[in-house]
Protein backbone atom coordinates (compact mmCIF):
# COMPACT_ATOMS: atom_id res chain seq x y z
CA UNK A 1 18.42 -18.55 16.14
CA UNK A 2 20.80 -16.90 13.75
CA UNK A 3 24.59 -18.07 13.86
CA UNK A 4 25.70 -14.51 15.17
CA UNK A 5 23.43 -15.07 18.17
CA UNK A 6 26.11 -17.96 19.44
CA UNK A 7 28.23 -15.21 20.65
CA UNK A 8 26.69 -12.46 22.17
CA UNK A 9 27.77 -8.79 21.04
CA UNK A 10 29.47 -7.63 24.03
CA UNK A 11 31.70 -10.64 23.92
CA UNK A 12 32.66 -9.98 20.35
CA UNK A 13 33.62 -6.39 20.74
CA UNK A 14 35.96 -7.59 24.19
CA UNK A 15 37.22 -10.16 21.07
CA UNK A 16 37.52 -7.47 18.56
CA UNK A 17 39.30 -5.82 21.19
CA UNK A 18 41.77 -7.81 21.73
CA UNK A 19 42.56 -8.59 18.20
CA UNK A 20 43.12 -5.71 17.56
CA UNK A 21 45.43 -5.53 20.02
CA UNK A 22 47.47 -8.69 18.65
CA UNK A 23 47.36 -7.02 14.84
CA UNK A 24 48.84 -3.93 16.68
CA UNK A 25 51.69 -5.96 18.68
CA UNK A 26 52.24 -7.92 15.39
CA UNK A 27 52.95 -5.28 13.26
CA UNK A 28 55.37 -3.65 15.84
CA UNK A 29 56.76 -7.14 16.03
CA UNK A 30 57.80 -7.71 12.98
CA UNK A 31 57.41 -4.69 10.83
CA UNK A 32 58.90 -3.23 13.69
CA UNK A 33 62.44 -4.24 13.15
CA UNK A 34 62.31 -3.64 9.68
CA UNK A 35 61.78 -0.21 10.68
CA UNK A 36 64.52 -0.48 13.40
CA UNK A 37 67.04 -1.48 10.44
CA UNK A 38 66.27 1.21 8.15
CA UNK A 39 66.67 3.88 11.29
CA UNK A 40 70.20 2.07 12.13
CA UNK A 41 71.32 1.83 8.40
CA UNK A 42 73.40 4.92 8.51
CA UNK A 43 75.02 4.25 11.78
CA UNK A 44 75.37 0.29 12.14
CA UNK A 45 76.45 -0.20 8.56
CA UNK A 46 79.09 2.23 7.28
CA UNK A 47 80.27 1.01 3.91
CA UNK A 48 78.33 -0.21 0.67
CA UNK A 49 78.82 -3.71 1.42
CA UNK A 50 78.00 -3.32 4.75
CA UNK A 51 74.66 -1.76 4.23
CA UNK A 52 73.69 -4.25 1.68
CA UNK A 53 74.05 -6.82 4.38
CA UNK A 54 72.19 -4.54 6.60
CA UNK A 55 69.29 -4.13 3.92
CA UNK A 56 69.21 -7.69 2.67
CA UNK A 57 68.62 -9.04 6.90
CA UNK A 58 64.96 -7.59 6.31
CA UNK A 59 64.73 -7.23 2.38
CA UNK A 60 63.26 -11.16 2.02
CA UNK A 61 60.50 -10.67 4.94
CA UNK A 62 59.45 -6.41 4.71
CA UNK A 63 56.70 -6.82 2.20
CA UNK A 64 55.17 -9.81 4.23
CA UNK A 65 55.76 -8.34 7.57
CA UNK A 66 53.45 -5.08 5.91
CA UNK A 67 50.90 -7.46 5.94
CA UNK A 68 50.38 -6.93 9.98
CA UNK A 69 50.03 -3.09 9.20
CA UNK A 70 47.08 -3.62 6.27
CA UNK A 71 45.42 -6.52 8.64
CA UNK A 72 45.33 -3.55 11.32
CA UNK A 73 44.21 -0.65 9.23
CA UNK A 74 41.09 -3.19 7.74
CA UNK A 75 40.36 -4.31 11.40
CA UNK A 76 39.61 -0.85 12.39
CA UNK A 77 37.81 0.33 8.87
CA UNK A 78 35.82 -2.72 9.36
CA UNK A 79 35.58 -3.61 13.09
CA UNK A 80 35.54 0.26 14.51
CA UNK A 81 34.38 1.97 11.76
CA UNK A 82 33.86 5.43 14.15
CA UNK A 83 37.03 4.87 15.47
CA UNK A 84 39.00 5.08 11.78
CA UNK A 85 36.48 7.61 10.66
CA UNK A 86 37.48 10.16 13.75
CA UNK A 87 40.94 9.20 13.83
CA UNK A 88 41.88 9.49 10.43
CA UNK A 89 40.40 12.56 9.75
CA UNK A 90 42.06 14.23 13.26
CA UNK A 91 45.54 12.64 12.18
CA UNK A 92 45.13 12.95 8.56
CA UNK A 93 48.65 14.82 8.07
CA UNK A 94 50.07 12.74 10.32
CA UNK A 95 48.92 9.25 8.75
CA UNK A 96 50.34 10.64 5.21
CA UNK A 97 53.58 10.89 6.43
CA UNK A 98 53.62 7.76 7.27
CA UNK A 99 52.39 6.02 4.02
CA UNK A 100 54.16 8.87 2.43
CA UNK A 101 57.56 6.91 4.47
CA UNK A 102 56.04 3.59 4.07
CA UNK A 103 55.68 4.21 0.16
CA UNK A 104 59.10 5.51 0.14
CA UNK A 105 60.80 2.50 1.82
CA UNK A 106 59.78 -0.28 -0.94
CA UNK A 107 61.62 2.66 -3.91
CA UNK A 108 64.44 2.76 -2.14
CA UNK A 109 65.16 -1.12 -1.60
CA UNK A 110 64.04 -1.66 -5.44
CA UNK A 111 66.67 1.41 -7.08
CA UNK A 112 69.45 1.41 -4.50
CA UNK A 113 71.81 -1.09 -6.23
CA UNK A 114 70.54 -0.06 -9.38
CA UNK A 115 73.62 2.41 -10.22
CA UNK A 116 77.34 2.39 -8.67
CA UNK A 117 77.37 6.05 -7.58
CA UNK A 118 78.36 6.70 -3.96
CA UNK A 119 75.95 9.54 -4.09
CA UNK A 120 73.05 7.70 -5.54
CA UNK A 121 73.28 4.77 -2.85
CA UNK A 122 73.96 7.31 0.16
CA UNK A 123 70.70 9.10 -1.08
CA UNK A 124 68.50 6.35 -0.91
CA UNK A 125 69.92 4.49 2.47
CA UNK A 126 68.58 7.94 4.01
CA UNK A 127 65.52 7.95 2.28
CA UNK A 128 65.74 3.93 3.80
CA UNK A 129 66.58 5.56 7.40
CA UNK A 130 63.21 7.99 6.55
CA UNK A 131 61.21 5.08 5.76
CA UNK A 132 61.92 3.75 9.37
CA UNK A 133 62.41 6.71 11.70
CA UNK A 134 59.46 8.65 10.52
CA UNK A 135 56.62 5.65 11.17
CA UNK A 136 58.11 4.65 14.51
CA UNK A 137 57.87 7.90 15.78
CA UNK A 138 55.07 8.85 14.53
CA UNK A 139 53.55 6.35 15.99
CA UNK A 140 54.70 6.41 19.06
CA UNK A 141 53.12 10.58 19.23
CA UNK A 142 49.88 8.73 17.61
CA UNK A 143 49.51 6.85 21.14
CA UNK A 144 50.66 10.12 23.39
CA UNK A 145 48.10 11.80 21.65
CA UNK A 146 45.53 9.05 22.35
CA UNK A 147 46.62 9.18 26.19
CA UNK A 148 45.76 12.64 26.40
CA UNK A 149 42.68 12.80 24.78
CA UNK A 150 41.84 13.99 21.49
CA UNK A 151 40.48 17.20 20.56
CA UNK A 152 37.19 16.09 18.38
CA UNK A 153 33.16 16.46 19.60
CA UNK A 154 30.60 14.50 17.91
CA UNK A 155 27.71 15.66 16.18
CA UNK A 156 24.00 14.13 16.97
CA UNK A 157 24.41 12.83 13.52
CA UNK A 158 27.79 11.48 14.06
CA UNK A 159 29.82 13.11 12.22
CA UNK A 160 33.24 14.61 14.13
CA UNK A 161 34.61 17.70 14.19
CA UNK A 162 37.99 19.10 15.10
CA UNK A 163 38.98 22.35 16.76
CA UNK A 164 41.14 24.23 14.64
CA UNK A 165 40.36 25.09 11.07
CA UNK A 166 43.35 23.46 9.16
CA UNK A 167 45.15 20.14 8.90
CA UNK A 168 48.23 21.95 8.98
CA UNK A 169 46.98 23.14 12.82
CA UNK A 170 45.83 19.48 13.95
CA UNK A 171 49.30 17.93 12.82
CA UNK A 172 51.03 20.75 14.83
CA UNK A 173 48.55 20.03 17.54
CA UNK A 174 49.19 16.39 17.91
CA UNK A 175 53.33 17.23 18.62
CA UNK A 176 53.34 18.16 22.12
CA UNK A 177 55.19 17.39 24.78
CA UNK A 178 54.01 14.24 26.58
CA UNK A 179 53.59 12.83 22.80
CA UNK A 180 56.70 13.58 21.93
CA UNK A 181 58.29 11.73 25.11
CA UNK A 182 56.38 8.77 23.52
CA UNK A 183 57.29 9.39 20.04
CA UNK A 184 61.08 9.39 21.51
CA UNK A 185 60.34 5.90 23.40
CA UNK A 186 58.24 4.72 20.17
CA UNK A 187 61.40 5.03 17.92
CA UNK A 188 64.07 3.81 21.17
CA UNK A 189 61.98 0.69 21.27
CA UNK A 190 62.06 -0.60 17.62
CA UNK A 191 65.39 0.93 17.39
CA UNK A 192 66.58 -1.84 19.87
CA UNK A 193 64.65 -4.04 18.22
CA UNK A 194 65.92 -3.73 14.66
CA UNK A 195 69.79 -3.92 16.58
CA UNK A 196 68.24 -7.22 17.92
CA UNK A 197 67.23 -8.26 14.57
CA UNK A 198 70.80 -7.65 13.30
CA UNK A 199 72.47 -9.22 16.05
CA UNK A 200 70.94 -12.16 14.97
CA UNK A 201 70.96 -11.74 10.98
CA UNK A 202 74.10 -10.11 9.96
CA UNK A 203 77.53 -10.62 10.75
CA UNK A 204 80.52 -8.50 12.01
CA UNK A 205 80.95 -5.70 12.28
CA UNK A 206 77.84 -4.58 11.57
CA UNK A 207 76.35 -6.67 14.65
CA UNK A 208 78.53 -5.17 16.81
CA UNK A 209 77.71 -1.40 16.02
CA UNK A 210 74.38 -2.74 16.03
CA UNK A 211 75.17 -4.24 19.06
CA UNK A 212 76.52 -1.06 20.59
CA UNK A 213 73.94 1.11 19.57
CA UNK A 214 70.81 -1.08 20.84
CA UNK A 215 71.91 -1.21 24.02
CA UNK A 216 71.87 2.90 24.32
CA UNK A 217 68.70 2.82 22.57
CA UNK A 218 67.31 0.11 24.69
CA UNK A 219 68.10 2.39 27.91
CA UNK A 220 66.54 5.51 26.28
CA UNK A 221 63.75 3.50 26.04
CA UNK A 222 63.10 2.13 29.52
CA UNK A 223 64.14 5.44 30.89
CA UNK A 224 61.04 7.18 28.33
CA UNK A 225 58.65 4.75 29.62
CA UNK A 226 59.19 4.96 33.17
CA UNK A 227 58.87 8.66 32.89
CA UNK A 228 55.37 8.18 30.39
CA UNK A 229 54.30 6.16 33.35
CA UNK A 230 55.12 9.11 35.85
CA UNK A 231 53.43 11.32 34.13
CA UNK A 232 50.35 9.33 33.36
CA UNK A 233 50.17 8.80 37.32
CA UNK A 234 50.70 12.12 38.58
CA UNK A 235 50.33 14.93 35.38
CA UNK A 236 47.53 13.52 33.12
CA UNK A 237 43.77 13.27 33.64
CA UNK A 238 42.11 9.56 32.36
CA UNK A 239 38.52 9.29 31.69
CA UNK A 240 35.95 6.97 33.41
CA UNK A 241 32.14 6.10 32.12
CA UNK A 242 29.82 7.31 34.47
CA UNK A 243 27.11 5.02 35.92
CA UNK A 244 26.00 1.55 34.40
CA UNK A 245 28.06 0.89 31.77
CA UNK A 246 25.55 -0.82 28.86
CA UNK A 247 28.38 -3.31 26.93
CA UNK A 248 26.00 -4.97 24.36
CA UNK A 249 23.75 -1.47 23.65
CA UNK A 250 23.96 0.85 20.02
CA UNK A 251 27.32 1.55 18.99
CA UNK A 252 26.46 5.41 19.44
CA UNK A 253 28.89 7.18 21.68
CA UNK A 254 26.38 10.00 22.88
CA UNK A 255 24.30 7.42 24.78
CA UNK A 256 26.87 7.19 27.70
CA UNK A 257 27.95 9.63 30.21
CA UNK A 258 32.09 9.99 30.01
CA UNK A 259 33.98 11.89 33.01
CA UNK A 260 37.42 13.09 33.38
CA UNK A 261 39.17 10.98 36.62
CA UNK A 262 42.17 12.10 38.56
CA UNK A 263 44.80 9.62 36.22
CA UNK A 264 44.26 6.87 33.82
CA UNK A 265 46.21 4.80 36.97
CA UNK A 266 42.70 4.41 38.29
CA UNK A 267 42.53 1.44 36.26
CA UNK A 268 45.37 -0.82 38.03
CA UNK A 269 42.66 0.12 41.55
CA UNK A 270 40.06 -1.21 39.67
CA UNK A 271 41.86 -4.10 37.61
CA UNK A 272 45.11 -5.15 39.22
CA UNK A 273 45.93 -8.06 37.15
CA UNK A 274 47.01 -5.68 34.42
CA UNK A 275 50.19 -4.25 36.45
CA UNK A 276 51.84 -7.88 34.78
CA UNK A 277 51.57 -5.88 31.16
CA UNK A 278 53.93 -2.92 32.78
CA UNK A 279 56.18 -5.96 34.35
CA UNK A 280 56.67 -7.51 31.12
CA UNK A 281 57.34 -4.34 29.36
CA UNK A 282 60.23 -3.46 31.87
CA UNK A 283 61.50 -7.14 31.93
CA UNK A 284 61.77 -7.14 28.00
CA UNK A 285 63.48 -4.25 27.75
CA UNK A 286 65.78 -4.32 30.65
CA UNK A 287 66.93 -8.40 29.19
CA UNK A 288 67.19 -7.13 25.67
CA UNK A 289 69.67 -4.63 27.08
CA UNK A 290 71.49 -7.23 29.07
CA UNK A 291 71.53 -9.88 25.75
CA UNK A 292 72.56 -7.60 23.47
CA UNK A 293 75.67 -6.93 25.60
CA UNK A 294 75.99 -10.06 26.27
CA UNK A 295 75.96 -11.46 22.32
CA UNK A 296 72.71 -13.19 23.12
CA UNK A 297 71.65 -13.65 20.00
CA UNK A 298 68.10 -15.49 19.48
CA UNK A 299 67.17 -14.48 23.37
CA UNK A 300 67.92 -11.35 22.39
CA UNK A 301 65.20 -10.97 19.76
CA UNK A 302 62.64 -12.74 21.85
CA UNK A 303 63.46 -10.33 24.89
CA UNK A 304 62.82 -7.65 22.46
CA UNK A 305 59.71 -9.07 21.25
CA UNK A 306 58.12 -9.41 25.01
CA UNK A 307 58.97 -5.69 25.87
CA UNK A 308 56.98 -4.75 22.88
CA UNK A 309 54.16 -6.91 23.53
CA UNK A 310 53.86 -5.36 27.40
CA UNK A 311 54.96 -2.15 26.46
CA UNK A 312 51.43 -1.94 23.74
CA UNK A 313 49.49 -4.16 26.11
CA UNK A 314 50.03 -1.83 28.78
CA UNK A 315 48.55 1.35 27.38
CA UNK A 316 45.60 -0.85 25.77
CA UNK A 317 44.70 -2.25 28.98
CA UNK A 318 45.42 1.19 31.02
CA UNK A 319 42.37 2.86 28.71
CA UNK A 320 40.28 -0.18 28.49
CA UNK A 321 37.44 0.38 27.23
CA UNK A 322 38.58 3.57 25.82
CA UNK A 323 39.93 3.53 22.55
CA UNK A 324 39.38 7.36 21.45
CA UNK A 325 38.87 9.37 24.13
CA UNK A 326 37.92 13.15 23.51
CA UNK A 327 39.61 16.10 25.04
CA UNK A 328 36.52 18.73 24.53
CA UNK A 329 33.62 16.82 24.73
CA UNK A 330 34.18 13.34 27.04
CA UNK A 331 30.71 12.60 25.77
CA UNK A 332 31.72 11.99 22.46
CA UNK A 333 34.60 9.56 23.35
CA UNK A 334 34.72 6.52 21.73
CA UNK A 335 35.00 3.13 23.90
CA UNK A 336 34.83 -0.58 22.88
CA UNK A 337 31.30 -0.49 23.68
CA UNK A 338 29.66 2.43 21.52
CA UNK A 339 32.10 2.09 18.43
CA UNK A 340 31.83 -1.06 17.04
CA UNK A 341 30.07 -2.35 14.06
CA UNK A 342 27.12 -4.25 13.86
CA UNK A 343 26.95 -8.03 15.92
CA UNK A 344 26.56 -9.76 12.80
CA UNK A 345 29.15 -7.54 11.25
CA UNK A 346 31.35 -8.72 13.93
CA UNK A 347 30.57 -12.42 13.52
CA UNK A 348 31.28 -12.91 10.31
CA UNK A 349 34.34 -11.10 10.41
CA UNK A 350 35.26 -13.22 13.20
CA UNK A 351 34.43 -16.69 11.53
CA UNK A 352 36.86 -15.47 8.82
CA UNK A 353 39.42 -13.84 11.17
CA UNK A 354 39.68 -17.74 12.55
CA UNK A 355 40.01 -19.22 9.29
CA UNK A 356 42.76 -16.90 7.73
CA UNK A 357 44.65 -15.91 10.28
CA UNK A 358 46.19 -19.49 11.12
CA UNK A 359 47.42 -19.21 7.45
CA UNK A 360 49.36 -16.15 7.73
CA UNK A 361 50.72 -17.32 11.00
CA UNK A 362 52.00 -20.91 9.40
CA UNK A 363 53.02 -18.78 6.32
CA UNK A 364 54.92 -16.32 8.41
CA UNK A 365 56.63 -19.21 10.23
CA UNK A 366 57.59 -21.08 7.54
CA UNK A 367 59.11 -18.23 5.82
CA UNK A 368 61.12 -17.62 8.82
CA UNK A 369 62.32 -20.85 8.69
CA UNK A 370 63.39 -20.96 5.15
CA UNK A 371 65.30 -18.18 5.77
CA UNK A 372 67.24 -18.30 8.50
CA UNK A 373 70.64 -17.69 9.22
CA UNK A 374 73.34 -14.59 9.18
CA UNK A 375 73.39 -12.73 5.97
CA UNK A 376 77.35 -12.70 4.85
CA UNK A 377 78.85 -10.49 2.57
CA UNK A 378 80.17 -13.04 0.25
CA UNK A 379 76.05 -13.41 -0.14
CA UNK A 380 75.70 -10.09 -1.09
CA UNK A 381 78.41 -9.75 -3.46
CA UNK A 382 78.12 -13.83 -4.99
CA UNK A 383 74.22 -13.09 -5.39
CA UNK A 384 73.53 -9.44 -7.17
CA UNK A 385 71.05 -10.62 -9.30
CA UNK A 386 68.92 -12.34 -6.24
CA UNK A 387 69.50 -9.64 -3.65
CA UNK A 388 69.49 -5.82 -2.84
């Protein structure tokens, strides 16, 4: 008996599952308010030395925080290798604006403080506010898009193909209306959650605009989910396997039979433990509201943090065990069960997942620790050489 054979292979893609799933959740976690920051730099931080205390609450912890986004992308290149071969060639415009964002975030924290000129700083906190809108949202379309269905059949060979004969027509494709609504609740979310993160890190006034301004964007965001959920239950189609579902079989989507059902709610009839992942999204939310009014500080963050978690958890466990479904062709969705790579491609990745990942978790902590407490603008202005 090889090692692999100690876990059997539909176990490790349920596993593979679900970390991705906590990769995912981390990234939005942390990352997350990084990106909230840079989207409330123009409007919680109005004067250079304000800003600069806005920028240095994340500027010790962005790069490491990235980390969750890289562990993601090599999960699914390595776990699901269908799933990032469709998906990055359907959202291919899409995923370069990101990076394109991402890249441009790390240039403008490096040359901001680099000259004196009111026009040269003002430039780059926008590109800043760029570098944190753009991902959040586009993110947040990413999963509409996902909800719906994507437009992609499979060949008998494998290979996907998109309707549409440009990149420039599946970008436009992917911005419709229900992904918008999620795009919009996407970039409420982390919004709130950056304001959380500078309720806690910086000091007055900027926490209180940030303050101010999270608890609108908090509201915007439980009143976009609620109405995602509405229209997942009664104006969107889910997707169901049809007949015996094989969970250990060849990770070949064409081998299962994949219908259209009535709503993706289906699932809560079937499952109806997973209705706590909706609860915890609303509770999250609805607190972080209520702390940030309140000048909760540390509860406010970790209020923040559970509405993300249920707020991801939710649609994960709504499509479970889809993970791509297809719009044209059901057939050639992709599900935790046909998409995976091999079980001993699994294992090992899995015996090293449980080795490293404990060290970026104490790493992560203890970096958090070291650096904790309010940024101050005597910091900012004692410490140019050491800060942004």
């Amino acid at each position: 008996m090889i090692l692999a054979d100690l876990i059997s292979y539909d176990v490790l893609r349920v596993i593979w599952w679900l970390l991705l799933g906590v990769l995912l959740i981390g990234f939005a976690m942390t990352d997350g308010f990084d990106m909230g920051v840079g989207a409330l730099l123009p409007f919680a931080a109005k004067t250079d030395i304000e800003r600069r205390i806005a920028i240095n609450t994340v500027g010790p912890v962005w790069e490491g925080n990235q980390v969750w986004f890289i562990l993601g992308g090599g999960a699914i290149f390595a776990a699901w290798p269908l799933v990032y071969a469709v998906s990055f060639s359907g959202f291919y415009l899409a995923m370069f604006a990101v990076l394109a964002a991402l890249i441009l975030r790390p240039v403008a924290f490096k040359y901001r403080s680099k000259r004196e000129g009111k026009l040269w700083r003002s430039g780059w906190d926008w590109a800043l506010f760029v570098g944190g809108a753009v991902p959040a949202l586009i993110f947040g379309v990413a999963v509409g898009d996902v909800l719906q269905g994507v437009p992609f059949r499979l060949s008998p060979e494998l290979v996907s193909y998109y309707e549409g004969s440009s990149f420039l027509w599946k970008f436009l494709g992917l911005l419709n209306p229900f992904a918008l609504l999620t795009g919009v609740v996407s970039l409420a979310m982390l919004m709130t959650h950056g304001a959380a993160w500078l309720a806690l890190k910086a000091e007055d006034p900027v926490a209180a605009r940030a303050r101010s301004i999270g608890s609108v964007t908090g509201i915007v965001a439980i009143v976009g989910y609620a109405l995602a959920g509405l229209w997942l239950a009664f104006g969107m189609q889910g997707y169901a396997i049809v007949g015996e579902v094989v969970t250990d079989g060849p990770s070949n989507p064409l081998f299962s039979e994949v219908t259209r059902t009535s709503t993706w709610l289906i699932a809560y009839a079937d499952r109806p433990w997973i209705v706590i992942a909706p609860i915890l999204a609303f509770l999250g939310m609805i607190m972080t509201v209520r702390d940030l009014r309140a000048d909760h500080e540390v509860a406010t963050l970790l209020w923040s943090q559970l509405g993300i978690f249920g707020t991801i958890s939710s649609v994960g466990l709504t499509m479970f065990p889809f993970i791509l479904p297809s719009s044209i062709d059901p057939k050639s969705s992709l599900t935790a069960w046909d998409s995976s790579s091999s079980h001993t491609t699994l294992f090992i990745m899995l015996v090293a997942t449980v080795i490293f990942l404990p060290i970026v978790l104490a790493y992560t902590a203890w970096v958090y620790k070291v650096l904790w407490g309010k940024v101050t603008a005597a910091e900012v202005t004692g410490s140019s050489d050491s800060v942004y």
